[in-house]
PDB file of N, CA and C in Angstrom:
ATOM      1  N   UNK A   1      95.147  70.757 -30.762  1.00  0.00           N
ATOM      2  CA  UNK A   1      94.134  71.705 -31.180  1.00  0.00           C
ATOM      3  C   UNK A   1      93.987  72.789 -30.116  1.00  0.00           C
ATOM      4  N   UNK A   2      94.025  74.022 -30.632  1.00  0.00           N
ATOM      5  CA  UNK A   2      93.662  75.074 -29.730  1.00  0.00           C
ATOM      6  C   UNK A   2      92.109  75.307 -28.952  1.00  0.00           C
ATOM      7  N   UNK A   3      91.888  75.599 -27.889  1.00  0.00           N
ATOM      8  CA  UNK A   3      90.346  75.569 -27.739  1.00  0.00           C
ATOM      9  C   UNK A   3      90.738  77.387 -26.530  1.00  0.00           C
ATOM     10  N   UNK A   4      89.657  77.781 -27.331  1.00  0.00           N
ATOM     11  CA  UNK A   4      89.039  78.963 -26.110  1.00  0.00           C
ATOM     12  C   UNK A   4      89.401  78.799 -24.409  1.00  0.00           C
ATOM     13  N   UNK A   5      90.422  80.155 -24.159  1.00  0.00           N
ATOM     14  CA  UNK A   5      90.901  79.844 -22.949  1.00  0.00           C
ATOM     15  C   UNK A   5      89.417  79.770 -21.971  1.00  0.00           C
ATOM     16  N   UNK A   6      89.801  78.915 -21.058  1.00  0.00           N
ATOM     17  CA  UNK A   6      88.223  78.873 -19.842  1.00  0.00           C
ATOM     18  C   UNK A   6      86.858  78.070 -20.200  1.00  0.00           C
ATOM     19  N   UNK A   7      87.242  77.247 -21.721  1.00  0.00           N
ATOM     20  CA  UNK A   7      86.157  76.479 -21.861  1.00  0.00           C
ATOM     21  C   UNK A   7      86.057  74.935 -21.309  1.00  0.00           C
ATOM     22  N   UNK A   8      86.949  74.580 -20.460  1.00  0.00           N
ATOM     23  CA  UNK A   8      87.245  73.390 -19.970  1.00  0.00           C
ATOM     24  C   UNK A   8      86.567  73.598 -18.281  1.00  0.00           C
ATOM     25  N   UNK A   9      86.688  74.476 -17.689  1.00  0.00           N
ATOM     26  CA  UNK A   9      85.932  75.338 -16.481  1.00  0.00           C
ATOM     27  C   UNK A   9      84.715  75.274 -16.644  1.00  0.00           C
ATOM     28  N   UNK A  10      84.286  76.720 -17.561  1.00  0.00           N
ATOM     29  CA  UNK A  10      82.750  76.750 -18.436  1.00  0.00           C
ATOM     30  C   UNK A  10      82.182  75.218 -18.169  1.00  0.00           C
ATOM     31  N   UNK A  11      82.486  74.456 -18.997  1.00  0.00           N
ATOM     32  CA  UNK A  11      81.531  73.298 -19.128  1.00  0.00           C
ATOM     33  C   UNK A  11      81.177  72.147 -18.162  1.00  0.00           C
ATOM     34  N   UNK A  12      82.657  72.578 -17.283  1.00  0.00           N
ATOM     35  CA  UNK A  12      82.492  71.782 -16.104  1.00  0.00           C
ATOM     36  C   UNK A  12      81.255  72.464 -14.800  1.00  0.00           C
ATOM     37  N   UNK A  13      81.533  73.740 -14.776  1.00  0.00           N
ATOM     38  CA  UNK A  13      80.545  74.460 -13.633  1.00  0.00           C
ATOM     39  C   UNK A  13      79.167  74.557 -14.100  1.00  0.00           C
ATOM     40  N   UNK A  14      78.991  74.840 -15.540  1.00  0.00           N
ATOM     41  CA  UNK A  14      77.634  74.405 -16.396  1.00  0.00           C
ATOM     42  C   UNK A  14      77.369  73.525 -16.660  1.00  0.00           C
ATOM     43  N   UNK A  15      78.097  71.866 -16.698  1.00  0.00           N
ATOM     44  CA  UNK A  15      77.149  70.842 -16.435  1.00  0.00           C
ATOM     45  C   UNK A  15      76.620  70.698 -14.802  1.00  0.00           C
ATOM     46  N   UNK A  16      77.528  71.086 -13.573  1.00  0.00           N
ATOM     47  CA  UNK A  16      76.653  71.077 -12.421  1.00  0.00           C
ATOM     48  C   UNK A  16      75.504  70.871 -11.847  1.00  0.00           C
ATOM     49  N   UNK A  17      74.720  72.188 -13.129  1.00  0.00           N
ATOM     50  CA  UNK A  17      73.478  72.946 -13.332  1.00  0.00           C
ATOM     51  C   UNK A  17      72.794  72.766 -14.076  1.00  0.00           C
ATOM     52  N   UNK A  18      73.259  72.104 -15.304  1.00  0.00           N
ATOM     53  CA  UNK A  18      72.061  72.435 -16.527  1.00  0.00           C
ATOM     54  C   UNK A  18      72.451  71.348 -17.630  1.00  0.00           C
ATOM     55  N   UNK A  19      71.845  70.939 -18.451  1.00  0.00           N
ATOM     56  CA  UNK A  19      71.790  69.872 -19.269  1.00  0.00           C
ATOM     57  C   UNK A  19      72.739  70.207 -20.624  1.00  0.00           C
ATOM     58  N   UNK A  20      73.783  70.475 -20.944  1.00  0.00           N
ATOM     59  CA  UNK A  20      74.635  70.537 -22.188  1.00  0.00           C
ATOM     60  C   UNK A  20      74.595  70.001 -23.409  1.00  0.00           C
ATOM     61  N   UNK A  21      73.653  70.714 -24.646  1.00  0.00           N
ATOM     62  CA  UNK A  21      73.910  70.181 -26.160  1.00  0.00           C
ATOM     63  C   UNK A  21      74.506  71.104 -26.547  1.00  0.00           C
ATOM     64  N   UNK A  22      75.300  70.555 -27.709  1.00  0.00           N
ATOM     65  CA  UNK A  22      76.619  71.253 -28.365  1.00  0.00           C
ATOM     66  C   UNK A  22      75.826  71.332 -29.544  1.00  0.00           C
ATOM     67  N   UNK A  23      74.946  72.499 -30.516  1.00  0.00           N
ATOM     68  CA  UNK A  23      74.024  72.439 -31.583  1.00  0.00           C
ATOM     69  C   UNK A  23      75.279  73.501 -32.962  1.00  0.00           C
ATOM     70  N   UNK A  24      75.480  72.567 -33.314  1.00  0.00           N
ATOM     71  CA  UNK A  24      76.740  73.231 -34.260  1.00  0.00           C
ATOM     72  C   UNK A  24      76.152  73.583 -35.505  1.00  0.00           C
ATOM     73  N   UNK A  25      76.588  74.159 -36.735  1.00  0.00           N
ATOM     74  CA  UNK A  25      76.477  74.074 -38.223  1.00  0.00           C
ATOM     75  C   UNK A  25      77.651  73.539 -38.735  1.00  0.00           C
ATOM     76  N   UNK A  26      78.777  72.600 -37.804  1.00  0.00           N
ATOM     77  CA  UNK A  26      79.901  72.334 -38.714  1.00  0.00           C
ATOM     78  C   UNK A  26      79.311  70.976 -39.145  1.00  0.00           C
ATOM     79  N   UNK A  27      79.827  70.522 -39.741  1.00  0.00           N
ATOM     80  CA  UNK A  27      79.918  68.966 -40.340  1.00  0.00           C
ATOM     81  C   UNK A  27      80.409  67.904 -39.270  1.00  0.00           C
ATOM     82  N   UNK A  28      79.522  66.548 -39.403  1.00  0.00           N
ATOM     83  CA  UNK A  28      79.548  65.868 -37.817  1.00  0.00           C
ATOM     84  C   UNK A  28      80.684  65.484 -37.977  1.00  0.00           C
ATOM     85  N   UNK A  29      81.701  65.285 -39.048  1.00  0.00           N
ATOM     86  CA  UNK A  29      82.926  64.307 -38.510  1.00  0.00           C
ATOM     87  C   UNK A  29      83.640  65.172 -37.968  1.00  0.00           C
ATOM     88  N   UNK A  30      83.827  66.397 -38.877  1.00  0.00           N
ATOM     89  CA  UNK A  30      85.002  67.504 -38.429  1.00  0.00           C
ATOM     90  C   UNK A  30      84.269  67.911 -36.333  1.00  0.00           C
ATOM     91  N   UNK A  31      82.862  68.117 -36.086  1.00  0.00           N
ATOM     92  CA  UNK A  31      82.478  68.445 -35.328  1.00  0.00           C
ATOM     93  C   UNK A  31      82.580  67.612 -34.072  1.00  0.00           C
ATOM     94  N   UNK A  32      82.351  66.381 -34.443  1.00  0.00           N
ATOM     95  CA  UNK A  32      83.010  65.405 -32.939  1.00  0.00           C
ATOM     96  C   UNK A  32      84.432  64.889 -33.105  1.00  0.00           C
ATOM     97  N   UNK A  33      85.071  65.045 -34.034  1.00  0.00           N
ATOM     98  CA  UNK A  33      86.942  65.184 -33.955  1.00  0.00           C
ATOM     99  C   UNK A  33      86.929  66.471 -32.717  1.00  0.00           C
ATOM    100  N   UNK A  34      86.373  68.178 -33.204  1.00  0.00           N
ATOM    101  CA  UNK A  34      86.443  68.820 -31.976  1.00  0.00           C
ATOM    102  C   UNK A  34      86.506  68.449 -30.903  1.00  0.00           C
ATOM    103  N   UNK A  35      84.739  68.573 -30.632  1.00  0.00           N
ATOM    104  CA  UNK A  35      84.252  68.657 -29.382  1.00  0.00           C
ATOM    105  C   UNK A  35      85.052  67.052 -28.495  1.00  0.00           C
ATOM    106  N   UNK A  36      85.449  65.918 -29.285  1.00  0.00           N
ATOM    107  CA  UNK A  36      86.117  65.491 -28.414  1.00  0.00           C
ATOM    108  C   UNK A  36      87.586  65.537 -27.596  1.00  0.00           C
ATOM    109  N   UNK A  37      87.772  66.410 -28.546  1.00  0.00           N
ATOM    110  CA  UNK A  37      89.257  67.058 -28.161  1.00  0.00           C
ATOM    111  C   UNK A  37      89.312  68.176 -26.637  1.00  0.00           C
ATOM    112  N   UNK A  38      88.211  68.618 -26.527  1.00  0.00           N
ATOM    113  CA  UNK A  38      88.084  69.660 -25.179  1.00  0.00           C
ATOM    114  C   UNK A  38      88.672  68.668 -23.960  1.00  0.00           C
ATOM    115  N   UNK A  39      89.649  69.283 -23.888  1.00  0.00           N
ATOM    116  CA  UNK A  39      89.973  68.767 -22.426  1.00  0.00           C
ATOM    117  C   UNK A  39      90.979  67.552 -22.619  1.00  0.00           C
ATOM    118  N   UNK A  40      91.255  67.310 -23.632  1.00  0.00           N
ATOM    119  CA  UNK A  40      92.437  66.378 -23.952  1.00  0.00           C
ATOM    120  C   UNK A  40      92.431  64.939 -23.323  1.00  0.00           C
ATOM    121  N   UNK A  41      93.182  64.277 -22.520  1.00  0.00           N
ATOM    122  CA  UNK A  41      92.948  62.742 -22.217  1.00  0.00           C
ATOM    123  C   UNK A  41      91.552  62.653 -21.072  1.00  0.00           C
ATOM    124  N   UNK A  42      91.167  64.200 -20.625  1.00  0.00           N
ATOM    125  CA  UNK A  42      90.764  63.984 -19.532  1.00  0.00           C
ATOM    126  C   UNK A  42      89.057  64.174 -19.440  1.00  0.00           C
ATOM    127  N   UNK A  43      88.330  63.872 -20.866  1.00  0.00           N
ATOM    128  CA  UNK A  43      87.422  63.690 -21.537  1.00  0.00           C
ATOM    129  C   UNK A  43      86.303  64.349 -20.799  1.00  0.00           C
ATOM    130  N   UNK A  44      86.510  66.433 -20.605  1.00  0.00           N
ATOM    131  CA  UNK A  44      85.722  66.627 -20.513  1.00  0.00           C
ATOM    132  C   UNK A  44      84.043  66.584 -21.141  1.00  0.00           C
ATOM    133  N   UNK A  45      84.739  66.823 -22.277  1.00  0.00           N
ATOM    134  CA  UNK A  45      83.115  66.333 -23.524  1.00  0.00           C
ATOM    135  C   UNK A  45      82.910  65.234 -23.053  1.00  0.00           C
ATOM    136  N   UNK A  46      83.027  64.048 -23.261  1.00  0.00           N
ATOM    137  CA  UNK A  46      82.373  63.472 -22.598  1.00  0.00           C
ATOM    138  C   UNK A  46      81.534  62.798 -20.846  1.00  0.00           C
ATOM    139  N   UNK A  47      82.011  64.230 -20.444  1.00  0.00           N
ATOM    140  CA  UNK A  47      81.643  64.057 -18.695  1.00  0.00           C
ATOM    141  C   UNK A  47      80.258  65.350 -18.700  1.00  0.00           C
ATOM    142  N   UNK A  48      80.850  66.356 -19.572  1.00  0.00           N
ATOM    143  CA  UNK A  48      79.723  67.432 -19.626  1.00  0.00           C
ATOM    144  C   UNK A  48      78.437  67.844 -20.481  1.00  0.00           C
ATOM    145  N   UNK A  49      78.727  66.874 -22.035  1.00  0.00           N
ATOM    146  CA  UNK A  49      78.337  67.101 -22.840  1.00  0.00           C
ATOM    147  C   UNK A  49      77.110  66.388 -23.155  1.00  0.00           C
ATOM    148  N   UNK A  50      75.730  66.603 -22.808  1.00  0.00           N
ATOM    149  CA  UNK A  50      74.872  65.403 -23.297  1.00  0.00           C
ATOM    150  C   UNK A  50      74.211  64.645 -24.708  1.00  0.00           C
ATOM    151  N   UNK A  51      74.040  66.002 -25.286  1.00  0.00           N
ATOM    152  CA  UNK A  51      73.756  65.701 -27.021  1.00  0.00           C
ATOM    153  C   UNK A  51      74.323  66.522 -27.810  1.00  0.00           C
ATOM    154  N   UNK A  52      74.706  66.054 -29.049  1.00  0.00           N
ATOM    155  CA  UNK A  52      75.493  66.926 -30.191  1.00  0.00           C
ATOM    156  C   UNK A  52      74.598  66.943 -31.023  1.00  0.00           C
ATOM    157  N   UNK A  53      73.797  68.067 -31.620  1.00  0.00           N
ATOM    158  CA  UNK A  53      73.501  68.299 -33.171  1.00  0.00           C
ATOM    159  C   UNK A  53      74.215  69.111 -34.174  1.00  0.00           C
ATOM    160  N   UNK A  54      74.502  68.650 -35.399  1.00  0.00           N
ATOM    161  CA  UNK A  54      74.774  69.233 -36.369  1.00  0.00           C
ATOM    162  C   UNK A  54      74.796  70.008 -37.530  1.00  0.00           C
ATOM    163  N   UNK A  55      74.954  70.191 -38.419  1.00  0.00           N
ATOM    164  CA  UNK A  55      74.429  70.630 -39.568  1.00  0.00           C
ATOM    165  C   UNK A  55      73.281  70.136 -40.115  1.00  0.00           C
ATOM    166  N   UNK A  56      72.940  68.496 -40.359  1.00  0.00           N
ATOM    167  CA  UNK A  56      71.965  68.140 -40.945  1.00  0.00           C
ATOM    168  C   UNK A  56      70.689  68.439 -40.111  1.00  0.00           C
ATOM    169  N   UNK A  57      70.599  69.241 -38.503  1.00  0.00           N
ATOM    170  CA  UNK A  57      69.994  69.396 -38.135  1.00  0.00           C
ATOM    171  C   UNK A  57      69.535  70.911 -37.557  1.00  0.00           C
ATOM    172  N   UNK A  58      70.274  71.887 -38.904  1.00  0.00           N
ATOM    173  CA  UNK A  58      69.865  72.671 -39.164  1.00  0.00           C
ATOM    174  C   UNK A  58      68.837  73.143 -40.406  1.00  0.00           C
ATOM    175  N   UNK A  59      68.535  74.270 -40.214  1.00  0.00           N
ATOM    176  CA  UNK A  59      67.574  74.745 -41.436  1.00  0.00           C
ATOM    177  C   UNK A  59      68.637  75.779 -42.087  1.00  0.00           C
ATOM    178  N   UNK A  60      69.052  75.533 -43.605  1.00  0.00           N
ATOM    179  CA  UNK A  60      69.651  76.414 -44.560  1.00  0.00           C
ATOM    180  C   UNK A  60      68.845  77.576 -44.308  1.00  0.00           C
ATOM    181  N   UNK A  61      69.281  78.717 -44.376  1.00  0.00           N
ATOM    182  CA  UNK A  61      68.976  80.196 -44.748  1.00  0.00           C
ATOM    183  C   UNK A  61      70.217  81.063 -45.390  1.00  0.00           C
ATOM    184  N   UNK A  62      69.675  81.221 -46.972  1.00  0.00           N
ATOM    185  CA  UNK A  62      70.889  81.973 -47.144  1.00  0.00           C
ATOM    186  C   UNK A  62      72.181  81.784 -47.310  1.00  0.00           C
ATOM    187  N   UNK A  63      73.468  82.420 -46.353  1.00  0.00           N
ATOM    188  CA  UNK A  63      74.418  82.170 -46.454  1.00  0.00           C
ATOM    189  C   UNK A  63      75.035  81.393 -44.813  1.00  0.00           C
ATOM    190  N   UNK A  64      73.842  81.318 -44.244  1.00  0.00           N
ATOM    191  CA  UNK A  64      73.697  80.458 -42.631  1.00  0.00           C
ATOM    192  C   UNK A  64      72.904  79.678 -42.631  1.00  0.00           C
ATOM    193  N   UNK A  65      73.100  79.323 -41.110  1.00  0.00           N
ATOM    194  CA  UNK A  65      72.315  78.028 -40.927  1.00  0.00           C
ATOM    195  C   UNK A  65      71.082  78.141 -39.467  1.00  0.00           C
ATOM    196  N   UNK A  66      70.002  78.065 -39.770  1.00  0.00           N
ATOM    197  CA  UNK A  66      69.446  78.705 -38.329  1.00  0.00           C
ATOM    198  C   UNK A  66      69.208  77.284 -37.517  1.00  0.00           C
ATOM    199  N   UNK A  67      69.387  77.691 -36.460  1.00  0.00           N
ATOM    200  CA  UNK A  67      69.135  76.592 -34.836  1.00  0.00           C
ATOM    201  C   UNK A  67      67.788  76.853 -34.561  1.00  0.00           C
ATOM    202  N   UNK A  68      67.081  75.814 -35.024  1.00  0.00           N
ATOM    203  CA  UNK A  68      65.901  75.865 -34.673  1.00  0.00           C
ATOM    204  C   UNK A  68      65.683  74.916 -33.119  1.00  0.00           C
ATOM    205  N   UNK A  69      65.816  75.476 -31.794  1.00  0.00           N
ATOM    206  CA  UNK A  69      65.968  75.142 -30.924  1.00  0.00           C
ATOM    207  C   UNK A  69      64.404  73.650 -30.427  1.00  0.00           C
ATOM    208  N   UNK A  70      63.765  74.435 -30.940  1.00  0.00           N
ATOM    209  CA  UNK A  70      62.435  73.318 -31.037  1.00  0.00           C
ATOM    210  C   UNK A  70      62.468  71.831 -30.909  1.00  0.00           C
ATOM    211  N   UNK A  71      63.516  71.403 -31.999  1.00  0.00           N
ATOM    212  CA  UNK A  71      63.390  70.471 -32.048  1.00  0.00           C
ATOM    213  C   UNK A  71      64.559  69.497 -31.058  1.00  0.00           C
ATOM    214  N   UNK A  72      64.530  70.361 -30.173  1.00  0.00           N
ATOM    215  CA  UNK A  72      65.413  69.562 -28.592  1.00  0.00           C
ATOM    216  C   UNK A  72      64.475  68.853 -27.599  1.00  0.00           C
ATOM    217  N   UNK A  73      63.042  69.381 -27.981  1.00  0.00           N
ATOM    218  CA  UNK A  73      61.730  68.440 -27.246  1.00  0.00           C
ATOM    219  C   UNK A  73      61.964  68.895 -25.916  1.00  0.00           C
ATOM    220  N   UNK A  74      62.709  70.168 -25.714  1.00  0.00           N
ATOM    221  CA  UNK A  74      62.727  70.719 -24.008  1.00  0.00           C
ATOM    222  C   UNK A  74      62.053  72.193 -23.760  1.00  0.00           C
ATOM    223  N   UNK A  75      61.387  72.620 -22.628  1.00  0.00           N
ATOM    224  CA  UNK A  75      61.060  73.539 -22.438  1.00  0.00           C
ATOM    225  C   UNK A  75      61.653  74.583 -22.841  1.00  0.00           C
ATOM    226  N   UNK A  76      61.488  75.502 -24.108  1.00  0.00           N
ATOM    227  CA  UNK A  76      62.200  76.603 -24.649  1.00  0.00           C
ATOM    228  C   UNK A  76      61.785  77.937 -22.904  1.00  0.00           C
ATOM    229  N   UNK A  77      61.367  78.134 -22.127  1.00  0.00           N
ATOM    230  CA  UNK A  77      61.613  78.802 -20.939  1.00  0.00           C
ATOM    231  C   UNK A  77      62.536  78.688 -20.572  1.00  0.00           C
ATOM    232  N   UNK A  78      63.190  77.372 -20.607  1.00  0.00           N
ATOM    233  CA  UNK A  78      64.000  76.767 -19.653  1.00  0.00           C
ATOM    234  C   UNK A  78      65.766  76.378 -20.839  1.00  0.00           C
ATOM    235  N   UNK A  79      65.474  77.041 -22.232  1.00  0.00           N
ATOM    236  CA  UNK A  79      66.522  77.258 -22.856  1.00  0.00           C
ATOM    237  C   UNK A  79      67.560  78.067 -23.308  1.00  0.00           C
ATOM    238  N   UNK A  80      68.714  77.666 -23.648  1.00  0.00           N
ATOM    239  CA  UNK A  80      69.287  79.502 -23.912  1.00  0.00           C
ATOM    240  C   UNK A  80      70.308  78.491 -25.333  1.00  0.00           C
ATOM    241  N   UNK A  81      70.810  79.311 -25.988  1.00  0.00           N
ATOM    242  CA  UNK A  81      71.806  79.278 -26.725  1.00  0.00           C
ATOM    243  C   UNK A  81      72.701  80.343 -26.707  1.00  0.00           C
ATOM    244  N   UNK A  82      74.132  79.776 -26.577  1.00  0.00           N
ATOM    245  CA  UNK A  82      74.954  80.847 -26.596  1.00  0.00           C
ATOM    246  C   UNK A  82      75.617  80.511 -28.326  1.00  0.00           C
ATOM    247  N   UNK A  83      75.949  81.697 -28.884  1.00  0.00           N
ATOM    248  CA  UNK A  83      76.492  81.605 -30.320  1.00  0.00           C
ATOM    249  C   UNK A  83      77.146  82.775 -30.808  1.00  0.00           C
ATOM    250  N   UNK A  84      77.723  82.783 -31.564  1.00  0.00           N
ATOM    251  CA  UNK A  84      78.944  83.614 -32.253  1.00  0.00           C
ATOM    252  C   UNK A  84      78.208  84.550 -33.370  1.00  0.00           C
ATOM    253  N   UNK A  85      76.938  83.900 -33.985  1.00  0.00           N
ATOM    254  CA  UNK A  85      76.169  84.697 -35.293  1.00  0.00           C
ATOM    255  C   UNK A  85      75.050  84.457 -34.303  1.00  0.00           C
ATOM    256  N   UNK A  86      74.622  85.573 -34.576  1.00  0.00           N
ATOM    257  CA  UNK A  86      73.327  85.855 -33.839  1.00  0.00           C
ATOM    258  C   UNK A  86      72.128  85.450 -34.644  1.00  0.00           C
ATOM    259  N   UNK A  87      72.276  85.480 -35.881  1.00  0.00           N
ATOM    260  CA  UNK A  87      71.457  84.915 -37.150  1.00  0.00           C
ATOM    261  C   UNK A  87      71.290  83.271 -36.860  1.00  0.00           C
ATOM    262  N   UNK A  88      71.959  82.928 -36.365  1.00  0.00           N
ATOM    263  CA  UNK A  88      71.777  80.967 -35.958  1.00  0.00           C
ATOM    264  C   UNK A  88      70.480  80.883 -35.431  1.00  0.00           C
ATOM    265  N   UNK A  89      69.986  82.074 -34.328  1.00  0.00           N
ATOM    266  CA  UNK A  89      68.981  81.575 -33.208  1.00  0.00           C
ATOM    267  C   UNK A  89      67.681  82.869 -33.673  1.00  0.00           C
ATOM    268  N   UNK A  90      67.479  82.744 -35.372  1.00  0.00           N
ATOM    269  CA  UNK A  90      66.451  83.892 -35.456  1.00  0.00           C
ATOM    270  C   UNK A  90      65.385  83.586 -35.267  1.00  0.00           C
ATOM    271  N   UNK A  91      64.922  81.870 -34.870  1.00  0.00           N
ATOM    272  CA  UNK A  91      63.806  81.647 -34.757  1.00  0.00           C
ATOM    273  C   UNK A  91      63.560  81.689 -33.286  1.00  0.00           C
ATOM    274  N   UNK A  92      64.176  81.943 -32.397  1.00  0.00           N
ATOM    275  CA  UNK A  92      64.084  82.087 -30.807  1.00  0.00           C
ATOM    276  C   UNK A  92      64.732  83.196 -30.836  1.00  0.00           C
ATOM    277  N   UNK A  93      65.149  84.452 -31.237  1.00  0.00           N
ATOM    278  CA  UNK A  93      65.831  85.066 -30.446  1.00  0.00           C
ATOM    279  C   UNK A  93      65.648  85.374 -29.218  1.00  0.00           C
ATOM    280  N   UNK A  94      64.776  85.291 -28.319  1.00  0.00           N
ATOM    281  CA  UNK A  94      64.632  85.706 -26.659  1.00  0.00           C
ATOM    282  C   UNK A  94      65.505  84.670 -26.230  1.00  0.00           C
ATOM    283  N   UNK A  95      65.912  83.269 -26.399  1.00  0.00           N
ATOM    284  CA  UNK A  95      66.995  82.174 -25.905  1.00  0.00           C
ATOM    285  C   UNK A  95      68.116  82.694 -26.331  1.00  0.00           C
ATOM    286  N   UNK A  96      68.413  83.766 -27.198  1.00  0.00           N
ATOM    287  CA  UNK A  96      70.041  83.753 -27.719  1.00  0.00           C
ATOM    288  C   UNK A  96      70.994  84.571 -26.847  1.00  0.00           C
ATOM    289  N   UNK A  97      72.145  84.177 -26.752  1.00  0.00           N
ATOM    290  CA  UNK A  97      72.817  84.885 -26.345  1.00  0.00           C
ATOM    291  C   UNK A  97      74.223  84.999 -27.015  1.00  0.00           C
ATOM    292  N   UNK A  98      74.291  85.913 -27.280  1.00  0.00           N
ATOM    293  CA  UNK A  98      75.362  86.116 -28.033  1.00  0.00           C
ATOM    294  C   UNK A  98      77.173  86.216 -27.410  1.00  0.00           C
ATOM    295  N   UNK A  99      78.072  85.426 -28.080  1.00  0.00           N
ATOM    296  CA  UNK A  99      79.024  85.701 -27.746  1.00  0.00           C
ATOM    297  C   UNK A  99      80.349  85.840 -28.700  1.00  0.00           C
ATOM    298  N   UNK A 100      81.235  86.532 -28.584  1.00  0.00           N
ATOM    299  CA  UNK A 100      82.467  87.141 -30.024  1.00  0.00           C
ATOM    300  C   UNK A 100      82.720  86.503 -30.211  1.00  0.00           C
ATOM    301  N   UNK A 101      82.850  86.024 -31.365  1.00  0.00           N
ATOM    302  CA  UNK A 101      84.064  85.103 -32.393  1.00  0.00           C
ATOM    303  C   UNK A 101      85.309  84.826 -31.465  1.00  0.00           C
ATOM    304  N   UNK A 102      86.074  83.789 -31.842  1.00  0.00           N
ATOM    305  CA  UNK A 102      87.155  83.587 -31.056  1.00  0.00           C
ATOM    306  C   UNK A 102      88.420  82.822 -32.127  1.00  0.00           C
ATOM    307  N   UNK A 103      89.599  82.983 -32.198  1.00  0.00           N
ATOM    308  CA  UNK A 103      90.600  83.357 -33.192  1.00  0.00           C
ATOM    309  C   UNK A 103      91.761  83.044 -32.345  1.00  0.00           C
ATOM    310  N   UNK A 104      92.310  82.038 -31.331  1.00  0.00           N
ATOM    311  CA  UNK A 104      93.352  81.873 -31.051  1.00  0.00           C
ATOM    312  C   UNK A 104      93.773  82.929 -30.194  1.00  0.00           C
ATOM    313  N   UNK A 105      92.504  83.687 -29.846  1.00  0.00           N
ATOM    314  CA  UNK A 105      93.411  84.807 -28.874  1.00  0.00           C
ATOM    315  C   UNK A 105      93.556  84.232 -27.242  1.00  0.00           C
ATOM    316  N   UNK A 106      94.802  84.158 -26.691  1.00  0.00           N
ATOM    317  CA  UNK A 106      94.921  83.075 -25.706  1.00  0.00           C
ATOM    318  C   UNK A 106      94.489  84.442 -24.503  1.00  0.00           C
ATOM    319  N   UNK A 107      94.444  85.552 -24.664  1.00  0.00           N
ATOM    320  CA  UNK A 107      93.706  86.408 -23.475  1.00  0.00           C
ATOM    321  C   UNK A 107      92.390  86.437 -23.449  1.00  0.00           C
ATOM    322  N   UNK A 108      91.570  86.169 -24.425  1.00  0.00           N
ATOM    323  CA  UNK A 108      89.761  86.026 -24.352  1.00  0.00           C
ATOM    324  C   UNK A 108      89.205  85.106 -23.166  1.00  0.00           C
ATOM    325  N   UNK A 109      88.347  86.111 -22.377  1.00  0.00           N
ATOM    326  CA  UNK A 109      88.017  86.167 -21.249  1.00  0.00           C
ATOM    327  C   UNK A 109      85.971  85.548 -21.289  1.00  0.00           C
ATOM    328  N   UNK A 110      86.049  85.768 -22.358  1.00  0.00           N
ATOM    329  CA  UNK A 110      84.336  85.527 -22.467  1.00  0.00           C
ATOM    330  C   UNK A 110      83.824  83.999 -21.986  1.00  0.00           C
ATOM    331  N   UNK A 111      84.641  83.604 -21.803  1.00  0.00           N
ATOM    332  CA  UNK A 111      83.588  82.200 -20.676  1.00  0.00           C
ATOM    333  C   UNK A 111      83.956  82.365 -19.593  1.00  0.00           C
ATOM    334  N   UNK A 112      84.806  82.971 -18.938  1.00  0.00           N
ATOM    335  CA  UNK A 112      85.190  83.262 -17.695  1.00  0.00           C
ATOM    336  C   UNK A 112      84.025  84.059 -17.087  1.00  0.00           C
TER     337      UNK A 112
END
């Protein structure tokens, strides 16, 4: 499986620091087949990663799915989301941070 060049780095220098949930809209089987794949035998997801939510723990809107960050029971001061649709985080937008779609391009620099 292909993964975003620099996300094996990313998650390692950001667990250091800060507490890691992976809050997806994919579907949990397809979604932890992924996320356990980062980093291949050498199981970064599981060294960096602390909680996974999914789809069922989103709110439908539309033709998306919004991240209602709330229900992580952690200081939203002290939260951020990074995401690809900026529409995921409309109920926090001051936590969002937005970042481009990513497509196999092996020069994308955005977690670096």
């Amino acid at each position: 499986m292909n993964q975003r060049p620099g996300v094996e780095k990313f998650l390692l220098k950001m667990a250091q620091y800060y507490e890691i949930v992976i809050f997806t809209a994919g579907m949990q089987d397809y979604a932890d087949w992924a996320i356990d794949q980062i980093g291949g035998d050498s199981s970064i997801a599981l060294r960096t990663i602390s909680y996974r939510l999914f789809r069922q723990q989103t709110l439908p809107c539309r033709e998306f799915y919004l991240k209602d960050l709330s229900i992580l029971g952690r200081d939203l001061n002290k939260t951020i989301i990074v995401d690809n649709i900026s529409e995921n985080f409309l109920l926090q937008p001051e936590n969002g941070i937005s970042i481009k779609s990513w497509y196999d391009d092996e020069d994308d620099t955005a977690l670096v």
